[in-house]
Structure formats: structure tokens, C-alpha cells
Protein backbone atom coordinates (compact mmCIF):
# COMPACT_ATOMS: atom_id res chain seq x y z
CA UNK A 1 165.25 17.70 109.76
CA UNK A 2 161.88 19.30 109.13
CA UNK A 3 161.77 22.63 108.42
CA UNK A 4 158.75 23.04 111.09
CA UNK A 5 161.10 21.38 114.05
CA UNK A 6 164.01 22.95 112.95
CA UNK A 7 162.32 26.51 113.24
CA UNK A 8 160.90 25.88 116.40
CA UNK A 9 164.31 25.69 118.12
CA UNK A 10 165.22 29.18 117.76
CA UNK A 11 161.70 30.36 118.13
CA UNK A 12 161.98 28.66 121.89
CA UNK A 13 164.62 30.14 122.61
CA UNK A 14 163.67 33.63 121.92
CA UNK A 15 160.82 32.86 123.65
CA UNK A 16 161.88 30.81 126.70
CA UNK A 17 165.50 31.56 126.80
CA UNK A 18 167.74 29.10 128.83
CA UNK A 19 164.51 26.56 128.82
CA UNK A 20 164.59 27.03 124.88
CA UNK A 21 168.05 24.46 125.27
CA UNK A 22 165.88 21.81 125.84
CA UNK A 23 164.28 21.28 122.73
CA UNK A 24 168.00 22.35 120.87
CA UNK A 25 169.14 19.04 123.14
CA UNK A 26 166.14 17.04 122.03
CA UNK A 27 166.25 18.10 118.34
CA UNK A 28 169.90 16.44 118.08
CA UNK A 29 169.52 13.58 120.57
CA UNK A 30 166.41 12.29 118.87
CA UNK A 31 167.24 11.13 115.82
CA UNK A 32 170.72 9.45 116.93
CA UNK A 33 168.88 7.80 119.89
CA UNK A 34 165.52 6.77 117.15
CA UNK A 35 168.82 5.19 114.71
CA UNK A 36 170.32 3.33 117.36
CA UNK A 37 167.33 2.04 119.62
CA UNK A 38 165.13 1.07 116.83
CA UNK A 39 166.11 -3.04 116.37
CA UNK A 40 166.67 -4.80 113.62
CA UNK A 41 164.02 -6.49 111.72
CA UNK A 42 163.25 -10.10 112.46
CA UNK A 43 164.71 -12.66 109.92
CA UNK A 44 160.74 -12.99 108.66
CA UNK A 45 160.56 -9.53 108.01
CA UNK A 46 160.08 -5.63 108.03
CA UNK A 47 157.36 -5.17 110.93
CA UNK A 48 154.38 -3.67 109.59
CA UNK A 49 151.51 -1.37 110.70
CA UNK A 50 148.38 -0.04 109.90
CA UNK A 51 148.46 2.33 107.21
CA UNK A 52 145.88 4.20 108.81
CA UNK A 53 148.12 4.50 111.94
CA UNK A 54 151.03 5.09 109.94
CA UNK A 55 148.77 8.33 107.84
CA UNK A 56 148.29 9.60 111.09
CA UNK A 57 151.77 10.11 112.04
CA UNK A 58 153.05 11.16 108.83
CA UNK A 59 150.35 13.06 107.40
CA UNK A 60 150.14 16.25 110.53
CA UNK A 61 154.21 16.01 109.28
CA UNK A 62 153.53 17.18 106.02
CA UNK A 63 151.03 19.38 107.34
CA UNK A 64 152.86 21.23 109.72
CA UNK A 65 155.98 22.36 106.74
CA UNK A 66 153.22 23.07 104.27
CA UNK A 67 151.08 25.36 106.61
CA UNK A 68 154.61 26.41 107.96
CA UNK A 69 154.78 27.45 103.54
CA UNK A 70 151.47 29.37 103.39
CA UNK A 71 152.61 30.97 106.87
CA UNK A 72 155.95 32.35 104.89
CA UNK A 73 153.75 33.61 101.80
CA UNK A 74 151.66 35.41 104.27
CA UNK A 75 154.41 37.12 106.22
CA UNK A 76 155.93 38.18 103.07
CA UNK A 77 152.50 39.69 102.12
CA UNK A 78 151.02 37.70 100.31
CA UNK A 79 148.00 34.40 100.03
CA UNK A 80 148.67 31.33 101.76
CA UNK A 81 148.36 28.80 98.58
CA UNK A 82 151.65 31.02 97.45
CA UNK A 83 153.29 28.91 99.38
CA UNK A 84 151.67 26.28 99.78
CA UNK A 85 151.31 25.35 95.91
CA UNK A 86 155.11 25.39 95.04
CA UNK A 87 156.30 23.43 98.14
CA UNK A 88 153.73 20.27 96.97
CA UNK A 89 154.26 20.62 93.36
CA UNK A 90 158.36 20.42 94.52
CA UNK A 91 157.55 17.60 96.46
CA UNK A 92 155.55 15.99 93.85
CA UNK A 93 157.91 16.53 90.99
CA UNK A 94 161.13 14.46 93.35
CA UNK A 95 158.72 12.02 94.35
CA UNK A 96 158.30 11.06 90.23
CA UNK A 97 162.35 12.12 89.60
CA UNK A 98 163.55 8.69 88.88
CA UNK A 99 166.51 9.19 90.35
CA UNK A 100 165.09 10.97 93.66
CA UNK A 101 166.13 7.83 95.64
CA UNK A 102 169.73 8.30 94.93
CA UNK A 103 170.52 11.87 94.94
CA UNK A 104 167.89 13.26 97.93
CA UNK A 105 171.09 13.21 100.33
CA UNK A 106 172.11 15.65 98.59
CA UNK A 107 169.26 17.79 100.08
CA UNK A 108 170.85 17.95 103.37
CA UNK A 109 174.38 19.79 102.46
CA UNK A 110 172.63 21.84 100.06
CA UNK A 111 170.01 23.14 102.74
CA UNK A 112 172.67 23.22 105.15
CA UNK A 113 175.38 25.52 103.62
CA UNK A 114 171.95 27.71 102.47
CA UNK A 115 170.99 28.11 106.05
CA UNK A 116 174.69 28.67 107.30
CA UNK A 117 175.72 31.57 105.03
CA UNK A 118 172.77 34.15 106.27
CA UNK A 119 174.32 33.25 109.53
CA UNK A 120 178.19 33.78 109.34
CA UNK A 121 177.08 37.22 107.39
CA UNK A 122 175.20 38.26 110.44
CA UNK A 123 178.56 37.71 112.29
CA UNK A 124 180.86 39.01 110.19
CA UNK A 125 178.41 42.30 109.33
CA UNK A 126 178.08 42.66 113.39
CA UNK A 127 181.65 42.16 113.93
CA UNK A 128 180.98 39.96 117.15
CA UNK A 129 181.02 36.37 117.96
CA UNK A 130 177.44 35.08 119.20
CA UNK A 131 178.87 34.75 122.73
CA UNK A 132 180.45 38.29 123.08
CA UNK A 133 176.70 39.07 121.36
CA UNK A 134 175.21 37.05 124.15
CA UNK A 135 176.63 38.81 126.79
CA UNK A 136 175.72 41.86 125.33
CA UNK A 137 172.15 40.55 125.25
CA UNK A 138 172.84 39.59 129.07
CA UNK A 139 173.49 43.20 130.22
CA UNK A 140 170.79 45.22 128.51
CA UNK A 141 168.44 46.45 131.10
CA UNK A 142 165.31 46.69 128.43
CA UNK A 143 164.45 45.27 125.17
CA UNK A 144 163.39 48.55 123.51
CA UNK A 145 162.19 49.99 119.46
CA UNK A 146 165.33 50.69 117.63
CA UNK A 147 164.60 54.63 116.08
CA UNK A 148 165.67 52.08 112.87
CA UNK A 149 162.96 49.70 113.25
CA UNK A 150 160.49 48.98 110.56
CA UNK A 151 158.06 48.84 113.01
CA UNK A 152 158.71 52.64 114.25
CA UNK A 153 159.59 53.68 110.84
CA UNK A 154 157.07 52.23 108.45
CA UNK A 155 154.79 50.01 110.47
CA UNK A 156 154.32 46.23 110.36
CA UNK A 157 151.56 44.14 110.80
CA UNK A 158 151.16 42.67 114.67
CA UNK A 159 148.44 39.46 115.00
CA UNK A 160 147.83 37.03 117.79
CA UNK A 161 150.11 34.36 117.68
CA UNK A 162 150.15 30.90 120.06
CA UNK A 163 147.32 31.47 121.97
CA UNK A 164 148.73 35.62 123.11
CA UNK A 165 145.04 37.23 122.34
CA UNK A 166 146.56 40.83 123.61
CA UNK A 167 149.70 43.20 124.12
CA UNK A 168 150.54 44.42 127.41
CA UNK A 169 152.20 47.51 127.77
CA UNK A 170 154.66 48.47 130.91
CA UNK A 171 154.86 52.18 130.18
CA UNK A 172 153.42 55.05 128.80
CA UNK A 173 153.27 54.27 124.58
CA UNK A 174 151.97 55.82 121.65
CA UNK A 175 150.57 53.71 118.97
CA UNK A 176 149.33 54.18 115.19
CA UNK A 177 146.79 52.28 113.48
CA UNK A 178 147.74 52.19 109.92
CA UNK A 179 144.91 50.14 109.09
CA UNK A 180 141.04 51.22 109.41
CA UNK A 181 138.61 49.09 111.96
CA UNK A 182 137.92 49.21 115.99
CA UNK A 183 140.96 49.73 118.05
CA UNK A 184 140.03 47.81 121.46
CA UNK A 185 142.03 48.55 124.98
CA UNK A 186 141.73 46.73 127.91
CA UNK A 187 141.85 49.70 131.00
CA UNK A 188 142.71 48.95 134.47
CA UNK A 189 140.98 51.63 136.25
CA UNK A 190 142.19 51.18 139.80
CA UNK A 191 141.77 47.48 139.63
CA UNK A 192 138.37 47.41 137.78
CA UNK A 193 139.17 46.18 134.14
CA UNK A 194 137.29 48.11 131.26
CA UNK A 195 136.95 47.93 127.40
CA UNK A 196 137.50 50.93 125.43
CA UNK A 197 137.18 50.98 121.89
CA UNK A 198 137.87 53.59 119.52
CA UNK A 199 137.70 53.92 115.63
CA UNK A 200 140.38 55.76 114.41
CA UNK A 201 141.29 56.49 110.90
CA UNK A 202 144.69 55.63 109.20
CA UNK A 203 147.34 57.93 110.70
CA UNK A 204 145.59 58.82 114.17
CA UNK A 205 147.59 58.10 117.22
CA UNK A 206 146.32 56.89 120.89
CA UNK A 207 148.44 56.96 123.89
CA UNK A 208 148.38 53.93 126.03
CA UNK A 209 149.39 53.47 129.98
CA UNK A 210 151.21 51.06 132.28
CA UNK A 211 148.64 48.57 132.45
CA UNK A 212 146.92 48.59 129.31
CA UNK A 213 146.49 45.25 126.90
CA UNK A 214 145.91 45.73 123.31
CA UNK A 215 143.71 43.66 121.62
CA UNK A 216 144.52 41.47 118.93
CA UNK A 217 141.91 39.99 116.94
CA UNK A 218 143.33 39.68 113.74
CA UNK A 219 146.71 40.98 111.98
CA UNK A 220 146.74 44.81 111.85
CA UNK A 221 149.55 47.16 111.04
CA UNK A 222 150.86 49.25 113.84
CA UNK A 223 153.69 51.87 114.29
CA UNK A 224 155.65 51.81 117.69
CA UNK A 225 157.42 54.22 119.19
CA UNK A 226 161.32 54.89 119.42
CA UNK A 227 162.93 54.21 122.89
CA UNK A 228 159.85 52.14 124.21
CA UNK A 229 159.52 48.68 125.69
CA UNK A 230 158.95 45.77 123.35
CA UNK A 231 155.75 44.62 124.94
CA UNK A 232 155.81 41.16 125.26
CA UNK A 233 159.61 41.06 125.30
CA UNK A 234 161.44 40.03 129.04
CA UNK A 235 162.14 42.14 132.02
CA UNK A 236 165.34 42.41 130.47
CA UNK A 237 168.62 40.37 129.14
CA UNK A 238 169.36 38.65 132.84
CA UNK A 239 165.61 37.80 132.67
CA UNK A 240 166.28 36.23 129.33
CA UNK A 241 169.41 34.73 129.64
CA UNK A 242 169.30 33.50 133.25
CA UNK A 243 165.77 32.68 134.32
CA UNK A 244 163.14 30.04 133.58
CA UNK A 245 159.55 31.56 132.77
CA UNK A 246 157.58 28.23 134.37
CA UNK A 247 157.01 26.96 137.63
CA UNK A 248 159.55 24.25 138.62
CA UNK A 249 157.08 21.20 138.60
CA UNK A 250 155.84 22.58 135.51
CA UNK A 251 158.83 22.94 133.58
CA UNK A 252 160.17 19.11 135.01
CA UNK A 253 157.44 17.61 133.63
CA UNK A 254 157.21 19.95 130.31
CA UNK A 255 160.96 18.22 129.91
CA UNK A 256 159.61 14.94 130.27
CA UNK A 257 156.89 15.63 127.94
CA UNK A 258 158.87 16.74 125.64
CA UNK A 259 161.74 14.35 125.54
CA UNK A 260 159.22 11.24 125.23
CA UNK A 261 157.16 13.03 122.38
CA UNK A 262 160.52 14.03 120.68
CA UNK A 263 162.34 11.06 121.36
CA UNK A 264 159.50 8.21 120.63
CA UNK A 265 157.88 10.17 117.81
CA UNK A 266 161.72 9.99 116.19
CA UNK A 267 161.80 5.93 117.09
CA UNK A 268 158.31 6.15 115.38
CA UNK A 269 159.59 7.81 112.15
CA UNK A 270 162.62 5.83 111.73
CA UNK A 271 161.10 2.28 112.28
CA UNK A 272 162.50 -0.86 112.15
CA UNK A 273 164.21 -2.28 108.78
CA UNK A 274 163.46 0.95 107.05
CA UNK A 275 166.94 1.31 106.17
CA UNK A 276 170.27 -0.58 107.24
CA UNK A 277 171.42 0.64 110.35
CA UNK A 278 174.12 3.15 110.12
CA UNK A 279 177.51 2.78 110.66
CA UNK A 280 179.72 4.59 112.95
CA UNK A 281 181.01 7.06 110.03
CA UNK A 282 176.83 7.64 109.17
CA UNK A 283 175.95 8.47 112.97
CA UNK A 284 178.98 10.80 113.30
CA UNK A 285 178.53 12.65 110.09
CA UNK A 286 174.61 12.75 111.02
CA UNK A 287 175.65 14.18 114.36
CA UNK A 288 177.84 17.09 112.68
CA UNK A 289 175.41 18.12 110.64
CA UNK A 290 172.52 17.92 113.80
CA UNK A 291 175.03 20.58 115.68
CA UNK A 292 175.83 22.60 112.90
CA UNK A 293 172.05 22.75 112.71
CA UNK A 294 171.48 23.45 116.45
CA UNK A 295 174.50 25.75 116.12
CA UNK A 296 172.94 27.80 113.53
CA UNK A 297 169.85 27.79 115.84
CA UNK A 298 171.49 29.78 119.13
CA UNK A 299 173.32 31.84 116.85
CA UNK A 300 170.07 33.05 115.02
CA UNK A 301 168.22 33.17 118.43
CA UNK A 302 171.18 35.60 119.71
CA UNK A 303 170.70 37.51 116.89
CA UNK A 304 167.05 38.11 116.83
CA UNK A 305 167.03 39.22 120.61
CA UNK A 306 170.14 41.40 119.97
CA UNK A 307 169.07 43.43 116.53
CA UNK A 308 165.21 42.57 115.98
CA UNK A 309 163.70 42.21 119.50
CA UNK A 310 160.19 43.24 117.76
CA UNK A 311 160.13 39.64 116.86
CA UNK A 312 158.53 39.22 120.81
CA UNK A 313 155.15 41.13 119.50
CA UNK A 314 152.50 38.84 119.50
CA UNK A 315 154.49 35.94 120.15
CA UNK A 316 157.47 34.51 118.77
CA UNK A 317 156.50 32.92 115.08
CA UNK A 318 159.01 31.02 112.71
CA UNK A 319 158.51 32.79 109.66
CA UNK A 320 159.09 35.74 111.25
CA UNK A 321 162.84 34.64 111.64
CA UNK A 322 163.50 34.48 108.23
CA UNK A 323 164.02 37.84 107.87
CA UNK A 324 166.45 38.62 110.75
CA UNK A 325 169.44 39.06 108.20
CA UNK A 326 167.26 41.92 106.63
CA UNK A 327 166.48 43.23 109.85
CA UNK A 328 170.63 42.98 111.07
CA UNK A 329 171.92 44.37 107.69
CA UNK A 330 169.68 47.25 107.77
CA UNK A 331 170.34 49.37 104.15
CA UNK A 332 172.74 46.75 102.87
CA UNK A 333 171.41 45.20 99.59
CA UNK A 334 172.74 41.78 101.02
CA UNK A 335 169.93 41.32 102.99
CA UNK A 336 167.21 40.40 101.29
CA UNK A 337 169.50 37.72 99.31
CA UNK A 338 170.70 36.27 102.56
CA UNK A 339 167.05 36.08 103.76
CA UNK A 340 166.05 34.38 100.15
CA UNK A 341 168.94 31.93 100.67
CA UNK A 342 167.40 31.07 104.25
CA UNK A 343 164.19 30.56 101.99
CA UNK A 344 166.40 28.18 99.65
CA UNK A 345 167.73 25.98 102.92
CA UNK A 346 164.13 25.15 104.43
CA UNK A 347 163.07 24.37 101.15
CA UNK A 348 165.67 21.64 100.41
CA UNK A 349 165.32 20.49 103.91
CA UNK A 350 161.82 20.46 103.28
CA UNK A 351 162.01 18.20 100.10
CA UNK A 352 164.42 15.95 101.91
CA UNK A 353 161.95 15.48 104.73
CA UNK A 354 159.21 14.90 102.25
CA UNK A 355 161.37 12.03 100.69
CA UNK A 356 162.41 10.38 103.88
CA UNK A 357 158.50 10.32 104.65
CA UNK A 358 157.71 9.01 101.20
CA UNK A 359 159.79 6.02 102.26
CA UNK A 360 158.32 5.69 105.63
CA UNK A 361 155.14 5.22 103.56
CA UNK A 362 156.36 3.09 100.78
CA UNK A 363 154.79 -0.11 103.07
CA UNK A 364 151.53 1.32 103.19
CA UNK A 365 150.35 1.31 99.68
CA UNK A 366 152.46 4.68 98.35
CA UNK A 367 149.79 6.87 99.68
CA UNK A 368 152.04 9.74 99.44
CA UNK A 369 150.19 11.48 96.49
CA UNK A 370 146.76 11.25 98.62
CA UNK A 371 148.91 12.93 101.46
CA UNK A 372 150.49 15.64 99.68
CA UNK A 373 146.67 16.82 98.03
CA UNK A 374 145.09 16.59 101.42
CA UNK A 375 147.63 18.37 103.65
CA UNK A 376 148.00 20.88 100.97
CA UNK A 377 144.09 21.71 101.26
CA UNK A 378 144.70 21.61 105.00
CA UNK A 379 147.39 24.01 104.73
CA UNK A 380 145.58 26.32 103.51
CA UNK A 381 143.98 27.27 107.13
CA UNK A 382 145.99 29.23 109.39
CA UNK A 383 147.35 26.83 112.23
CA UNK A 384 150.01 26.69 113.99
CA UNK A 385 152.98 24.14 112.66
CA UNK A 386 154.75 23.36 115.62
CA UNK A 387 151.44 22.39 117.30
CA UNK A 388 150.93 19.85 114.14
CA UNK A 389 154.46 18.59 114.59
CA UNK A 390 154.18 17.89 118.33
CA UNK A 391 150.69 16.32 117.85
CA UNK A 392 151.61 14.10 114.86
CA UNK A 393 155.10 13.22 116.90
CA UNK A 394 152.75 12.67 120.21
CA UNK A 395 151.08 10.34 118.22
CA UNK A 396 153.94 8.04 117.19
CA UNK A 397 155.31 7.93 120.53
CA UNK A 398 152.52 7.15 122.44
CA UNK A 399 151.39 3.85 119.50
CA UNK A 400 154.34 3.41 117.54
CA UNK A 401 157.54 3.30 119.55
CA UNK A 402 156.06 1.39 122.43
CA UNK A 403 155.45 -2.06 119.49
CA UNK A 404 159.09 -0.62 118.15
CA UNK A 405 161.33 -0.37 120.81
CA UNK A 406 159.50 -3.48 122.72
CA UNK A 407 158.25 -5.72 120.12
CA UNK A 408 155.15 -7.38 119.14
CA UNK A 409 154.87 -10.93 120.57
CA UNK A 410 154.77 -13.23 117.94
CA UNK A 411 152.79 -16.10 120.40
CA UNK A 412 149.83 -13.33 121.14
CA UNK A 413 149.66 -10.86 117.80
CA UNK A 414 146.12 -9.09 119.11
CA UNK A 415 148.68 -7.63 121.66
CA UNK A 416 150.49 -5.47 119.68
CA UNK A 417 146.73 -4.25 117.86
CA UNK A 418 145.24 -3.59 121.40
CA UNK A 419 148.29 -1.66 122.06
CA UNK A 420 148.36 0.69 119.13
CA UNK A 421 144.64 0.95 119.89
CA UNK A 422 145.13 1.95 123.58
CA UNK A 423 148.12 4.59 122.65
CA UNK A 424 145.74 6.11 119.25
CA UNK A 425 142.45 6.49 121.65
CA UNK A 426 144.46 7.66 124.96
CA UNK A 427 146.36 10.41 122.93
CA UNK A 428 143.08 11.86 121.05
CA UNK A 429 140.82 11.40 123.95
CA UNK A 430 143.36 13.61 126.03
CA UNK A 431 144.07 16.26 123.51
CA UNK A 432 140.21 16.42 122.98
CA UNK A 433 139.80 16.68 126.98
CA UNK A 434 142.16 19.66 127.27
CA UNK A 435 140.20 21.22 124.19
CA UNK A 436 136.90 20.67 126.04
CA UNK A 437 138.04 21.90 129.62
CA UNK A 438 141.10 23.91 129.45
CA UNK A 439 143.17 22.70 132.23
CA UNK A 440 143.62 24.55 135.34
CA UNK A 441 146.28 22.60 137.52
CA UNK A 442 150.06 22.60 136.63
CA UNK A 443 150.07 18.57 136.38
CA UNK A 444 146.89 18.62 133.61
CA UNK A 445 148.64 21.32 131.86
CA UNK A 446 151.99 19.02 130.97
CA UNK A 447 149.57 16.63 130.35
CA UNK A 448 147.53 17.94 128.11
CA UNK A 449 150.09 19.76 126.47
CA UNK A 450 151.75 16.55 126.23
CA UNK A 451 149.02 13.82 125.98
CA UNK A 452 152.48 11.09 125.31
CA UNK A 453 152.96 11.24 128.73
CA UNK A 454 149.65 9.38 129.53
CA UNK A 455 149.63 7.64 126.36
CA UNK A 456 152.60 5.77 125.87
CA UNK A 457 152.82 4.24 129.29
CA UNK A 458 149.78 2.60 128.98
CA UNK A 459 150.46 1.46 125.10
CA UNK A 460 153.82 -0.10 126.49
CA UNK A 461 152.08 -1.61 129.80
CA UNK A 462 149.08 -3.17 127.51
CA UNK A 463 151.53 -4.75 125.28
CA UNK A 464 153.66 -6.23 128.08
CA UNK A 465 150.12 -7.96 130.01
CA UNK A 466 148.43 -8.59 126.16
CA UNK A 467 151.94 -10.43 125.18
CA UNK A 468 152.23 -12.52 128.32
CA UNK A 469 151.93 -16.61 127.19
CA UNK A 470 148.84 -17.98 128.57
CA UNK A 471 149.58 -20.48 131.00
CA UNK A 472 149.06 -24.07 130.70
């Protein structure tokens, strides 16, 4: 229950819409499937691994919900080790509670009701369910600026965001630059594509056309205006709610990508003998809360289409979401609170998370305090969490939960060592290879944006020909 996953499921589907269900499938299938696939340990033992293999797994983790901290501070104005700072010294300070190791469960309700409330005010202020809300969100023919918006009425900043380097706009629009520095448009000049740049002080206004692409190089404030298309933002609310944005062989093997990086990175996490397998009361009461989770997801994701489509500029981010209840109760004094108390919920997620990897760790040495003051540092550079979370949950799958799920042969123990080397070099040497040469074909982009698709096989088929008895 990161905070980093957990944001990403409403973020995908604002952004991808029906193929957004996906990874709100995966995020509760995961960890059910990693508790009951992982075996038991072996009467000799917990099964150990490299500590180094283990850092590499759990450390982009912590990464990912501290940068996902300093990426909150920043949205709310202000410098990344704002949030940063507070999340590891709350980390830090459960880690030394004494009693941390019997009252973190306590974490997850906590977090839970936190997150919930913001939502059921968002219901009960729009006086709609989320499915008469989605149909609504079906039927409108244009995602346009709300005369209400912050971003027509005072002006918010607008940055790249996942790789989206520019805004295009499908009609005529007026911008204004509240912010002082080059203002660069990409013209399409009856099919010949020109750069125009302008400096324009605070307050000027410039009139784009169909066609046009905005350049983003950094985060700059802009004001929009009323009654326009959201760039970025679908067709419309059939284009959201009923079509798939990807190419068909794309999108299959984006699924399959995603389920084995989701699915083995959880087998990865949870391990074997970590804890006692739970009972069928512990994997039904895990599998509420999962769907109260995921249902909290779709309902925000509903929301942010319906009442904040703005979100769309410059690509969908996670931090961003935290303030749809301001942005639904518009003038009510509740809003801000609601959107604190959403602020409350990732944070005692977060700490739970943090504990739970603390554990995961407790075989390797307790290297948690080395992990918390170098991902902190890390987090102080602006990257993107849900890219750390798929990479570090790549890299489990593709080492980890082959030796997990299979099992080292005790008659041939190099085996399971060339294995987690084949799965640690294959992953890196593919992610570093789609760095290098972006990818150009539909295959070698699932691949690369997926490198446990290549990986893992070839951990798992190493293992079984390394294990095999030699023969007399």
C-alpha cells in the first residue's frame, strides 16, 4: 500500500480511462496472489538473499514515496526537502518507537478512513453517486475551463510532466504568461513546422491556433481561457470512457508487462517466511481494505475528470490529485481540510509501507537507516515516482520471484546465484538499451517499458537448466 502505487491508480485512469482498470485490477490482485503463492520456508530456514539485491528492490521503494513527498511540497509551492525531511524523520522516529512492531497495523485503518472521508464529501457536496457522475462524464462532448477555474481565474503553474515536452491546442486560445522568460510556439504553417518565440511581460496575452504546441520547458504559470478545450484532455467523455488510447498489440503486451512486474515484484516484497502465512480471516480483511482502496481510486478519478479536468495539462501527476476536494468544493472552507486529511492518509500509509520494508530488510543487516539518508538525498531531484516504483518492482520480479516462487535447488546452490545474476543484468542492460536508443517498434516499446518481460523468463529458465542434477 505505497502511497506512490496507490496514486498511480487514479492518475491512470484519468489518463488512460477504461485501460486505467488494469493497474486498479493489478493493485488488488497482487498482494493476495504475492501472500498466497509465496511458499513456506524450508524446515532449515528463512531463504536468504543478497543484501545488495535485496537494497535494490527496496531502496527505488523508498525512493519513489519520498520524491513522491518533495513532489507534494512543490505543488503546494514550496522546496522539495519540505517534504522530503518530515516524511524520513517520521519514518525514522517509528523505526526507533519500541513498540512500532506492534501497533504499525494500525497505520492502515488510520490512512484508510483519512483517505475515505475527502471522498464521501465529494459525493455528498455533488449530490451524485460516482456512476450517475460517470455517465455524466460519458456524455460531455468536450472537456472545457470552468469560468471557476483557478487556472482561468488566478493562474496556475503548467510544467512538463511524463515525458509531454508541449501543449497542443485544438482551437483558437488565448493564453497569459504570468511569469517573465521566452514564450516558445511551435507553428504549423501549411505543413511546414516553425518556432516562434516571444518575450512577453507579466500580464500580456498571445492568441494561439488549431495546431499550435506550447512549449514546456520548465513550470510556468499560465491563465486559460473560459469555455476552451483542456489541451491535452480527450476528444471527449465517450473517448474517455469507452476507448483505449494504444494500439491493440501494444496494449496486450503493456498488460502482460504490467501484471508480471506488479505481480512478481509483490511475490518479491513479501518473500518467503517473512511472516506466517495469513489465514482466511487476514486475506479477506486484506482484500476489503484493497477494494475500499481501489474504490476510493475510480471514485477520485470520476471526480477529477468531472470538476477539475485541468488536471490533463501537462500530464496527469499524483500530487496534483490531492487537491481535487478543493477544486470540487469550490468557496467552501471544507476544502482545504479534506485535502489536508488526504495529506494525513498517504502519510500513514506511507509510514506503514516504510515499516513493512524495514522488515523485509531486517535479514540484511538493518540497513534501513543507510536507506532512508540515501533515498532522502535522492529525493531531492525531481523524478518521476511511479517510474521508481515500476523499476524497483521490475527488478524483484525479474531476480527475486523467479528463486521464490520456484526455489533454489539445494543439490546445485550456484543455480539460484546465476539466476539472480541473469534477472539483475537482463533488467538494467534493457532499461539502459531503451535509454540509449529510444525504441521505435511497438514490441521494443512494451519491452523496454517493461524490461520484466525479458528478464524474468530467462532468470526462471537459468534456474530450471543451473538446478538440473548432474548425471551420473
Amino acid at each position: 500500500m505505497n502511497p506512490a502505487l496507490l496514486l498511480a491508480v487514479p492518475a491512470a485512469l484519468i489518463a488512460g480511462g477504461r485501460d486505467g482498470l488494469w493497474l486498479g485490477l493489478l493493485f488488488v490482485v497482487a498482494p493476495l496472489f504475492a501472500s498466497l503463492a509465496a511458499p513456506e520456508p524450508a524446515a532449515g530456514g528463512t531463504q536468504t538473499f543478497p543484501p545488495a539485491v535485496l537494497l535494490l528492490v527496496v531502496g527505488p521503494i523508498a525512493w519513489a514515496n519520498l520524491s513522491l513527498a518533495g513532489d507534494v511540497a512543490t505543488w503546494m509551492g514550496g522546496p522539495r526537502w519540505l517534504g522530503v525531511i518530515p516524511a524520513v524523520l517520521a519514518a525514522a522516529g517509528l523505526a526507533l518507537w519500541p513498540r512500532a512492531s506492534r501497533r504499525w497495523l494500525w497505520l492502515v485503518p488510520i490512512g484508510l478512513v483519512a483517505l475515505l472521508l475527502p471522498a464521501a464529501a465529494m459525493i455528498r457536496a455533488s449530490g451524485s453517486n460516482p456512476l450517475a457522475i460517470w455517465t455524466e462524464v460519458a456524455s460531455q462532448p468536450a472537456f472545457r475551463f470552468s469560468p471557476q477555474s483557478p487556472w482561468v481565474t488566478e493562474g496556475r503553474p503548467v510544467g512538463p510532466r511524463r515525458g509531454l515536452v508541449a501543449l497542443a491546442f485544438d482551437e483558437e486560445h488565448r493564453l497569459t504568461p504570468l511569469d517573465p522568460g521566452p514564450f516558445r510556439v511551435e507553428v504549423n504553417d501549411s505543413g511546414r513546422i516553425q518556432v516562434q518565440e516571444w518575450m512577453l511581460t507579466p500580464g500580456q496575452s498571445v492568441t494561439l491556433r488549431p495546431g499550435d504546441r506550447l512549449q514546456l520547458d520548465g513550470p510556468r504559470r499560465l491563465k486559460f481561457e473560459a469555455d476552451r478545450r483542456v489541451p491535452g484532455a480527450p476528444a471527449s467523455g465517450i473517448a474517455w470512457a469507452d476507448s483505449s488510447f494504444a494500439p491493440r498489440p501494444l496494449r496486450l503486451l503493456s498488460i502482460l508487462g504490467l501484471g508480471l512486474t506488479l505481480l512478481g515484484g509483490a511475490v518479491a516484497l513479501v518473500g518467503p517466511g517473512t511472516v506466517a502465512r495469513p489465514g482466511r480471516a487476514g486475506v479477506a480483511l486484506g482484500g476489503a481494505v484493497l477494494l475500499a482502496l481501489l474504490a476510493w481510486a475510480e471514485c477520485w478519478a470520476i471526480y477529477a475528470v468531472r470538476w477539475a479536468p485541468e488536471l490533463y495539462l501537462g500530464g496527469v501527476a499524483g500530487p496534483a490529485l490531492l487537491e481535487l476536494p478543493r477544486l470540487v468544493l469550490r468557496g467552501s472552507p471544507w476544502g482545504p481540510l479534506l485535502a489536508g486529511a488526504g495529506l494525513v492518509g498517504l502519510l500513514a500509509l506511507f509510514l506503514g509501507a516504510s515499516h513493512a520494508l524495514r522488515e523485509r530488510l531486517a535479514g540484511a543487516g538493518g540497513l534501513w537507516a543507510g536507506v532512508l539518508a540515501v533515498t532522502a538525498f535522492l529525493a531531492l531531484l525531481p523524478l518521476e515516482p511511479w517510474a521508481l516504483m515500476l523499476s524497483a518492482l521490475g527488478l524483484g520480479a525479474s531476480c527475486l520471484a523467479p528463486l521464490i516462487v520456484l526455489g533454489a535447488p539445494p543439490a546445485r546452490p550456484h543455480a539460484a546465484t546465476w539466476a539472480l545474476g541473469v534477472g539483475v543484468v537482463l533488467f538494467l542492460g534493457v532499461t539502459a538499451a531503451g535509454r540509449l536508443w529510444p525504441p521505435a517498434g511497438l514490441a521494443t516499446q512494451a519491452l523496454v517499458a517493461y524490461p520484466a518481460l525479458v528478464a524474468a523468463p530467462a532468470a526462471a529458465a537459468v534456474l530450471r537448466v543451473a538446478g538440473r542434477p548432474a548425471r551420473a
